[in-house]
C-alpha atoms as a PDB file:
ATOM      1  CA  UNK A   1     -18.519 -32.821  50.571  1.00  0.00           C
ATOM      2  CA  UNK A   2     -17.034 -29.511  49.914  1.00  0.00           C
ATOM      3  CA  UNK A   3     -13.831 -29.373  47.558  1.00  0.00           C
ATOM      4  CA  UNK A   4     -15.877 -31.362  44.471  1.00  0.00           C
ATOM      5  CA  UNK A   5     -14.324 -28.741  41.961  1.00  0.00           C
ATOM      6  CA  UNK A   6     -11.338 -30.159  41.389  1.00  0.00           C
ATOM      7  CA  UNK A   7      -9.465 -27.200  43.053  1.00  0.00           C
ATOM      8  CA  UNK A   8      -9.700 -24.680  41.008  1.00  0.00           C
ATOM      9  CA  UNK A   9      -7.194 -23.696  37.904  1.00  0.00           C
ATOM     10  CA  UNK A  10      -3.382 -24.509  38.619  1.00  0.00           C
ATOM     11  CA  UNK A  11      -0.741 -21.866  37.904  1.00  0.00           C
ATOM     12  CA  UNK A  12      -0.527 -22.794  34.241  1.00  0.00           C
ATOM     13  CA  UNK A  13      -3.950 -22.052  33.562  1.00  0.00           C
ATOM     14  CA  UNK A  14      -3.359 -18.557  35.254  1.00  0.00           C
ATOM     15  CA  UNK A  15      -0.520 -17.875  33.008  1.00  0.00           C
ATOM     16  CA  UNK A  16      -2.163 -19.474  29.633  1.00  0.00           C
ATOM     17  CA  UNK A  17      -5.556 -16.891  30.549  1.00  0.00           C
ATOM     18  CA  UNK A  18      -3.256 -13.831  31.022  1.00  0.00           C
ATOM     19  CA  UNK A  19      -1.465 -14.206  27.638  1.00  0.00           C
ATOM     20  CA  UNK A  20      -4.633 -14.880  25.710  1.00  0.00           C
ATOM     21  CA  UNK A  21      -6.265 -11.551  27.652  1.00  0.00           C
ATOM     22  CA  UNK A  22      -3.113  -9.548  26.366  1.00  0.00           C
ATOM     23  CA  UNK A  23      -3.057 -11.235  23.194  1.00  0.00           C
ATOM     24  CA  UNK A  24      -6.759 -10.463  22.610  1.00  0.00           C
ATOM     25  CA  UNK A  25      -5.870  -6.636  23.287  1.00  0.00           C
ATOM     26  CA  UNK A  26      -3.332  -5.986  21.572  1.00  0.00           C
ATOM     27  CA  UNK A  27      -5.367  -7.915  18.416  1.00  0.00           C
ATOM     28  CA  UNK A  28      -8.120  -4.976  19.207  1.00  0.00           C
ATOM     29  CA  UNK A  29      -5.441  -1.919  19.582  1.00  0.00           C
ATOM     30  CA  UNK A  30      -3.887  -3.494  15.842  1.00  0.00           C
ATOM     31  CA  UNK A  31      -6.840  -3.655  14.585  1.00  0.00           C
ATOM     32  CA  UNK A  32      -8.387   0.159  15.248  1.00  0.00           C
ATOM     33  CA  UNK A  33      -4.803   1.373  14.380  1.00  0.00           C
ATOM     34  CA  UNK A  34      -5.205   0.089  11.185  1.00  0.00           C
ATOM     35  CA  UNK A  35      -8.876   0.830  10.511  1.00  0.00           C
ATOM     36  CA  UNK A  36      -8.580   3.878  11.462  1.00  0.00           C
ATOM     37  CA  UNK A  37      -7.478   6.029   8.646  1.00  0.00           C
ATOM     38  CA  UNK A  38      -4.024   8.206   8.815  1.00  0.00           C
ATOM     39  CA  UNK A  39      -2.465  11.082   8.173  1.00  0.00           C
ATOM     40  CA  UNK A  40      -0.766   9.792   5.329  1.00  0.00           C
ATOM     41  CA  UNK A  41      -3.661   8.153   3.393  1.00  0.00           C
ATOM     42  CA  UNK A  42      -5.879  11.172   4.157  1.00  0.00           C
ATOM     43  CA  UNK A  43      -3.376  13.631   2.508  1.00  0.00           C
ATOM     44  CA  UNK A  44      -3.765  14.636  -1.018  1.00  0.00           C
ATOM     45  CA  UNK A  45      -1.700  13.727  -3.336  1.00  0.00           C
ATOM     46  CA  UNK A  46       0.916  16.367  -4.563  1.00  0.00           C
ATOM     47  CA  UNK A  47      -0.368  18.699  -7.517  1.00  0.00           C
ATOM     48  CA  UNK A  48       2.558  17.151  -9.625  1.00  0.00           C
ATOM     49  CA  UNK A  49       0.426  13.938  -9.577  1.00  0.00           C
ATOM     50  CA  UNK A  50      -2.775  15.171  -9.988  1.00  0.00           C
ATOM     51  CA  UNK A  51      -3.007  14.565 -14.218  1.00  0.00           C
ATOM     52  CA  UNK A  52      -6.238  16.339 -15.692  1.00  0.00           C
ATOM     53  CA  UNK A  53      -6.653  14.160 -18.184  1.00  0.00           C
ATOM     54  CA  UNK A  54      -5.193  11.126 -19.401  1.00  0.00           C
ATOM     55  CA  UNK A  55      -1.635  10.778 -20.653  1.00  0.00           C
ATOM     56  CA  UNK A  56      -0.858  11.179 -24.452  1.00  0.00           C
ATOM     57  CA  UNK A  57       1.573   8.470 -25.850  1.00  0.00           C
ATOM     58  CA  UNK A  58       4.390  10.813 -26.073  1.00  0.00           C
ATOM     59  CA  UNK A  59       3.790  11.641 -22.131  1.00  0.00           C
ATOM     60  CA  UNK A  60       3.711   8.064 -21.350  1.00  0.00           C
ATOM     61  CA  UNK A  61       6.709   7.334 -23.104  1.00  0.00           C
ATOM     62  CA  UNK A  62       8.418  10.763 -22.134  1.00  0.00           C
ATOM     63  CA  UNK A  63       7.558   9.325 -18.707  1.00  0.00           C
ATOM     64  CA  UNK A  64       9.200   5.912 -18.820  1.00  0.00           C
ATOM     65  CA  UNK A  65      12.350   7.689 -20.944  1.00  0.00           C
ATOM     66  CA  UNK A  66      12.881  10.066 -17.395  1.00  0.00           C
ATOM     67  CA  UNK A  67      12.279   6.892 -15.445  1.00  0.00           C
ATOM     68  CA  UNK A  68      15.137   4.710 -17.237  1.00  0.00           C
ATOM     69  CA  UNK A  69      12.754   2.241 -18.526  1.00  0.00           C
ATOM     70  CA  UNK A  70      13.597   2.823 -21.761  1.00  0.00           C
ATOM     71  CA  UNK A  71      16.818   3.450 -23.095  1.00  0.00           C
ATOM     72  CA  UNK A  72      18.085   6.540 -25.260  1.00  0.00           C
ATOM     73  CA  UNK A  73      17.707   4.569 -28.899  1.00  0.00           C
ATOM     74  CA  UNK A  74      14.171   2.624 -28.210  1.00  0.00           C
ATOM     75  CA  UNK A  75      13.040   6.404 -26.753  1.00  0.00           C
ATOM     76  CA  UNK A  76      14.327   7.708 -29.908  1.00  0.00           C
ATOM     77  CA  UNK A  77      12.751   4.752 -32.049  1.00  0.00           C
ATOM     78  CA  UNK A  78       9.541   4.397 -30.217  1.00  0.00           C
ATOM     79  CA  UNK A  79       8.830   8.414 -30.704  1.00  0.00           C
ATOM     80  CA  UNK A  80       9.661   8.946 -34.094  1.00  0.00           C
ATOM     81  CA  UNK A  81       7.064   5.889 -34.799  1.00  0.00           C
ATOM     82  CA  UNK A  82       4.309   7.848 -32.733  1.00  0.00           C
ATOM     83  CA  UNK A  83       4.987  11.023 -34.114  1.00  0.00           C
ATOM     84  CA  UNK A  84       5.101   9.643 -37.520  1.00  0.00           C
ATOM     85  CA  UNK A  85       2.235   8.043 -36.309  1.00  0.00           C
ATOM     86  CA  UNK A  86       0.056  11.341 -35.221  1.00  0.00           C
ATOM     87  CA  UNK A  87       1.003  12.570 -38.582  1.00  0.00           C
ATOM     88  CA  UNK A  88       3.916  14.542 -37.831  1.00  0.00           C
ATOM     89  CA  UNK A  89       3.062  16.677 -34.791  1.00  0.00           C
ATOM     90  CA  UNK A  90       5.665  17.502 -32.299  1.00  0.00           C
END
């Protein structure tokens, strides 16, 4: 009566249990790697980036100006209307 198992797994099943075991690993190993924190989220950000405060207007738009979001007669438009604006300052 021995042999009422069924034989054991064929040579498929090997195969389909060894991906799934290196599958399941190298889920875990992409998983810490990106848990884990690195160097380049860790690092500060450069003091140029670092703002004190927040941005005036005229920084904001000085900003997009240097950027090329805005061209030369909108920049020109937009910060006569702001200084105008701030009563003439700047």
């Amino acid at each position: 009566m021995m042999g009422w198992y069924g034989g054991g797994m064929g040579p498929g099943m090997w195969v389909v249990m060894g991906l799934f075991w290196v599958a399941l690993i190298a889920l875990i190993i992409w998983l810490v790697v990106k848990l884990l924190p690195s160097k380049a989220q860790s690092a500060a950000p450069p003091p140029s980036a670092q703002v004190a405060g927040p941005e005036s207007p005229l920084e904001i738009l000085d900003r997009r100006f240097a950027r090329g979001e805005v061209d030369l007669e909108t920049y020109k438009a937009q910060r006569a209307a702001l200084v105008e604006a701030r009563g003439g300052e700047r």
